[in-house]
N, C-alpha and C. Protein backbone atom coordinates (compact mmCIF):
# COMPACT_ATOMS: atom_id res chain seq x y z
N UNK A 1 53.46 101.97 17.42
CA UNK A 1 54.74 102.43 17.92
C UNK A 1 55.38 101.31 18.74
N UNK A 2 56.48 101.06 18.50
CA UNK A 2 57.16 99.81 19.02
C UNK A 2 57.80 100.35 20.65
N UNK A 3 57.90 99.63 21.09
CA UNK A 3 58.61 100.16 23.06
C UNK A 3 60.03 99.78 22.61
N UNK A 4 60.21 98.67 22.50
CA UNK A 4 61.41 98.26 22.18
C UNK A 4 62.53 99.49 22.86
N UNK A 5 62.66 99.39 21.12
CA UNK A 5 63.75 100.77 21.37
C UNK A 5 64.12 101.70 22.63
N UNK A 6 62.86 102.20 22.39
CA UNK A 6 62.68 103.01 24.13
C UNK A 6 63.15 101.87 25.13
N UNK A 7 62.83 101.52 25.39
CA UNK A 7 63.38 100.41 26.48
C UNK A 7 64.85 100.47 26.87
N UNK A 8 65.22 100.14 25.30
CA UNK A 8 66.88 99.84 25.32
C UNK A 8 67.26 101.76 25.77
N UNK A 9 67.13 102.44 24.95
CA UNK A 9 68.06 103.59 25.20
C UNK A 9 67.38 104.06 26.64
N UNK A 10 66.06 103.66 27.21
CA UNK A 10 66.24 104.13 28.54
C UNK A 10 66.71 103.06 29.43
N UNK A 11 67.16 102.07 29.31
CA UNK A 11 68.02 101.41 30.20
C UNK A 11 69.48 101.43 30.20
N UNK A 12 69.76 101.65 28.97
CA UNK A 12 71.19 102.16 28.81
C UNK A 12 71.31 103.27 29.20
N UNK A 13 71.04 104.93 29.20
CA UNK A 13 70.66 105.90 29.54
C UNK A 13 71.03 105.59 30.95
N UNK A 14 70.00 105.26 31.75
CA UNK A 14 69.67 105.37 33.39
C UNK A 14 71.26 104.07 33.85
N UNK A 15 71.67 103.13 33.39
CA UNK A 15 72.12 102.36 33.69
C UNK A 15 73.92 103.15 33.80
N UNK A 16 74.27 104.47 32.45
CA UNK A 16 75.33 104.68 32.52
C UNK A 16 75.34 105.78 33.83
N UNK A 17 74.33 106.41 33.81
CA UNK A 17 74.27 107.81 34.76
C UNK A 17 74.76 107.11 36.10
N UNK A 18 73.95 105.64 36.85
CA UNK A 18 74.15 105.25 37.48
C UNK A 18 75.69 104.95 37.72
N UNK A 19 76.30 104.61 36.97
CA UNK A 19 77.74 103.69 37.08
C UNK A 19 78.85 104.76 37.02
N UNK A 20 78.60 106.10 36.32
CA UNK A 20 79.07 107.28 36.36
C UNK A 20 79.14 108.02 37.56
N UNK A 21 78.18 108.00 38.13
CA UNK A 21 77.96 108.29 39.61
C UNK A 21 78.33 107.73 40.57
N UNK A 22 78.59 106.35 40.73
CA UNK A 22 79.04 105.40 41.10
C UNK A 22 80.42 105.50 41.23
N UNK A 23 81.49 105.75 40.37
CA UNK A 23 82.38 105.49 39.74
C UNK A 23 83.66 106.11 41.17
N UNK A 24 83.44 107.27 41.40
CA UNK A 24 83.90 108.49 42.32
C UNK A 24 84.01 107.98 43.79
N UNK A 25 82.80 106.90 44.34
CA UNK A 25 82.56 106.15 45.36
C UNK A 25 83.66 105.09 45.44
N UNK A 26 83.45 104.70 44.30
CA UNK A 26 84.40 103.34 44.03
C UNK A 26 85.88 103.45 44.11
N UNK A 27 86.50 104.51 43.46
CA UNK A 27 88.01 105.25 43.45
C UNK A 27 88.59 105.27 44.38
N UNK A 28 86.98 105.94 45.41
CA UNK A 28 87.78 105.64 47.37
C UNK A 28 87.80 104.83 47.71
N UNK A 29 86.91 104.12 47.26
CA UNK A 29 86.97 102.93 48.25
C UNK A 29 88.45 102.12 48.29
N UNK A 30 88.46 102.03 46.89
CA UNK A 30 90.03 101.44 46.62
C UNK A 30 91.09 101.67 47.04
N UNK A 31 91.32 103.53 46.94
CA UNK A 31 92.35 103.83 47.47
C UNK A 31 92.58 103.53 49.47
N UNK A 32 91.03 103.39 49.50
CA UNK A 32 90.67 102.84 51.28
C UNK A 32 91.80 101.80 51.46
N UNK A 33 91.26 101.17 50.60
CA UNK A 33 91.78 99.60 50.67
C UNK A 33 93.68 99.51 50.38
N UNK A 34 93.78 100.16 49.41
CA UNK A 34 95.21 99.88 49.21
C UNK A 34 96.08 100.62 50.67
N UNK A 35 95.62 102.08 50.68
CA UNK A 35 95.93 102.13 51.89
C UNK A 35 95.91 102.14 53.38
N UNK A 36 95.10 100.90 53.47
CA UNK A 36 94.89 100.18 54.97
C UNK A 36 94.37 99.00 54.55
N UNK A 37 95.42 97.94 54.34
CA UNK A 37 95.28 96.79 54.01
C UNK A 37 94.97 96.04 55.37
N UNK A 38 95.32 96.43 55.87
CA UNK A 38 95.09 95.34 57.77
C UNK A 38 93.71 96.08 58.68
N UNK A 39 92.91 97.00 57.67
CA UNK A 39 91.99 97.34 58.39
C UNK A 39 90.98 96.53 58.50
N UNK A 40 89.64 96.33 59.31
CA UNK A 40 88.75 96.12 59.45
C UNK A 40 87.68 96.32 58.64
N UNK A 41 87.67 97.09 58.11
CA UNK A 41 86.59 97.87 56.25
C UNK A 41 87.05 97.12 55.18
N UNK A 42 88.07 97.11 55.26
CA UNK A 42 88.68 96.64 54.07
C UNK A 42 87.93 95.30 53.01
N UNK A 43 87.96 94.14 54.03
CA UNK A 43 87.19 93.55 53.11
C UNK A 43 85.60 93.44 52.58
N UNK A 44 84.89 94.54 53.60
CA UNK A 44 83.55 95.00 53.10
C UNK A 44 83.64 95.56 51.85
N UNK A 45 84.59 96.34 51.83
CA UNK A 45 84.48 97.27 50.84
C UNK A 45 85.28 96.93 49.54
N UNK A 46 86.06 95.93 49.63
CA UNK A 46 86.07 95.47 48.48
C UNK A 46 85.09 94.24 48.10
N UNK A 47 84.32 94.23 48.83
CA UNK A 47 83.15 93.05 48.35
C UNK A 47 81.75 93.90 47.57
N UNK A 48 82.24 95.20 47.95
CA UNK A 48 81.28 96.20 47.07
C UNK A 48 81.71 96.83 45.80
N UNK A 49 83.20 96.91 45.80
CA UNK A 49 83.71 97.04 44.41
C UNK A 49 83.27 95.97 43.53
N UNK A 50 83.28 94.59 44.14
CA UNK A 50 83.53 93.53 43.36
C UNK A 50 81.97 93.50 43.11
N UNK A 51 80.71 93.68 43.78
CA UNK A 51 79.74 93.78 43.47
C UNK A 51 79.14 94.40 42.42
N UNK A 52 79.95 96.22 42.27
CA UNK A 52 79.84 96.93 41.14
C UNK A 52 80.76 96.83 40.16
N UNK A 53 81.21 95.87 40.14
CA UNK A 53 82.05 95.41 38.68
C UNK A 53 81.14 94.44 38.30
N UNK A 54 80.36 93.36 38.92
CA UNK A 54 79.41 92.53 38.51
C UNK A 54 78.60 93.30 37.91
N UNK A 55 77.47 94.49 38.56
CA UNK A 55 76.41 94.50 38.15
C UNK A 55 77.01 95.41 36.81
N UNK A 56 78.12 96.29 36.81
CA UNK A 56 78.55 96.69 35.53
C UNK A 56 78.41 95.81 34.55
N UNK A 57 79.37 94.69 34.64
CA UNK A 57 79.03 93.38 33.76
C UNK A 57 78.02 93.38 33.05
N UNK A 58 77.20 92.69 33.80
CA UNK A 58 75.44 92.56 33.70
C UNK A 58 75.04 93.75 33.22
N UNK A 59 75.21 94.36 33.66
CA UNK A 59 74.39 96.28 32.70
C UNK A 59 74.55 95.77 31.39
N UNK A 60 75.87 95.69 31.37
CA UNK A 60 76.36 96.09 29.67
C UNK A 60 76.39 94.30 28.91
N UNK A 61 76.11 93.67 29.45
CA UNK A 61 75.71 92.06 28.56
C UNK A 61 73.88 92.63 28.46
N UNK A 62 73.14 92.96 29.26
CA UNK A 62 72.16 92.99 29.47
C UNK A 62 72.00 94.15 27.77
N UNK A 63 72.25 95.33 28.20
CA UNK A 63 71.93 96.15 27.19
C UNK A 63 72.88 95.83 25.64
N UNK A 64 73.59 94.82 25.35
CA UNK A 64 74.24 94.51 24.48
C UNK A 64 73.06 93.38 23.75
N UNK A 65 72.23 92.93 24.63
CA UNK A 65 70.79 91.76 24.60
C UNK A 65 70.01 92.78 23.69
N UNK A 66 70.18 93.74 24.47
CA UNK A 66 68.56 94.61 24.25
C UNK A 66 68.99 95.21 22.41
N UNK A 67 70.00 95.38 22.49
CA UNK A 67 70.05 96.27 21.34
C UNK A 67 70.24 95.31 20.21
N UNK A 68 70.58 93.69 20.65
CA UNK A 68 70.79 92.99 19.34
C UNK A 68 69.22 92.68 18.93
N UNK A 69 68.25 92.58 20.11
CA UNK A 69 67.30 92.18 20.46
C UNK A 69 66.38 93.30 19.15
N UNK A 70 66.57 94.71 19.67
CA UNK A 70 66.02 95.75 19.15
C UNK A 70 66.60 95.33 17.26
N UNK A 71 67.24 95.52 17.47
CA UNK A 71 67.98 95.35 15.52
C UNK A 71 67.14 94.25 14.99
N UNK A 72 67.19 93.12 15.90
CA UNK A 72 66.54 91.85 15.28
C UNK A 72 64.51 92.14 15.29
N UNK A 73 64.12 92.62 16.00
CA UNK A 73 63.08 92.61 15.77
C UNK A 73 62.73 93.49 14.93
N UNK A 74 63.65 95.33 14.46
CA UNK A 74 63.58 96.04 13.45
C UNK A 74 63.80 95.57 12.11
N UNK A 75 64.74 94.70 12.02
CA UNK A 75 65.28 94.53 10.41
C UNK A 75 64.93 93.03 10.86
N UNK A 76 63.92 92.28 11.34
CA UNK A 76 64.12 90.95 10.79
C UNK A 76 62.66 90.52 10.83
């Protein structure tokens, strides 16, 4: 039985739940930001948006790896 696979759909799996959940956090934060641009939070908290747009990035290059990864070791 190969892991592979498993691998990929449980990292993709756990990786969207995460960013889904995430997502609701992030909305405020923004609207934080747009409205109180001269606050003190402000640039924390967009250094955490900008953080979860990275690791989004990375999720989805990462699991875009796994699944070419998975195909190539199935059919090749």
């Amino acid at each position: 039985m190969d892991l592979l696979p498993w691998i990929t759909i449980g990292f993709i799996i756990t990786g969207l739940v995460i960013l889904i959940s995430m997502k609701k956090g992030m909305e405020s934060k923004l609207a934080f930001i747009i409205a109180n641009t001269e606050d003190k939070e402000s640039p924390k908290k967009a250094k955490s948006i900008i953080w979860w747009i990275v690791s989004a990035t990375a999720w989805g290059l990462v699991s875009m790896l796994l699944i070419v990864l998975s195909f190539h070791h199935h059919f090749g």
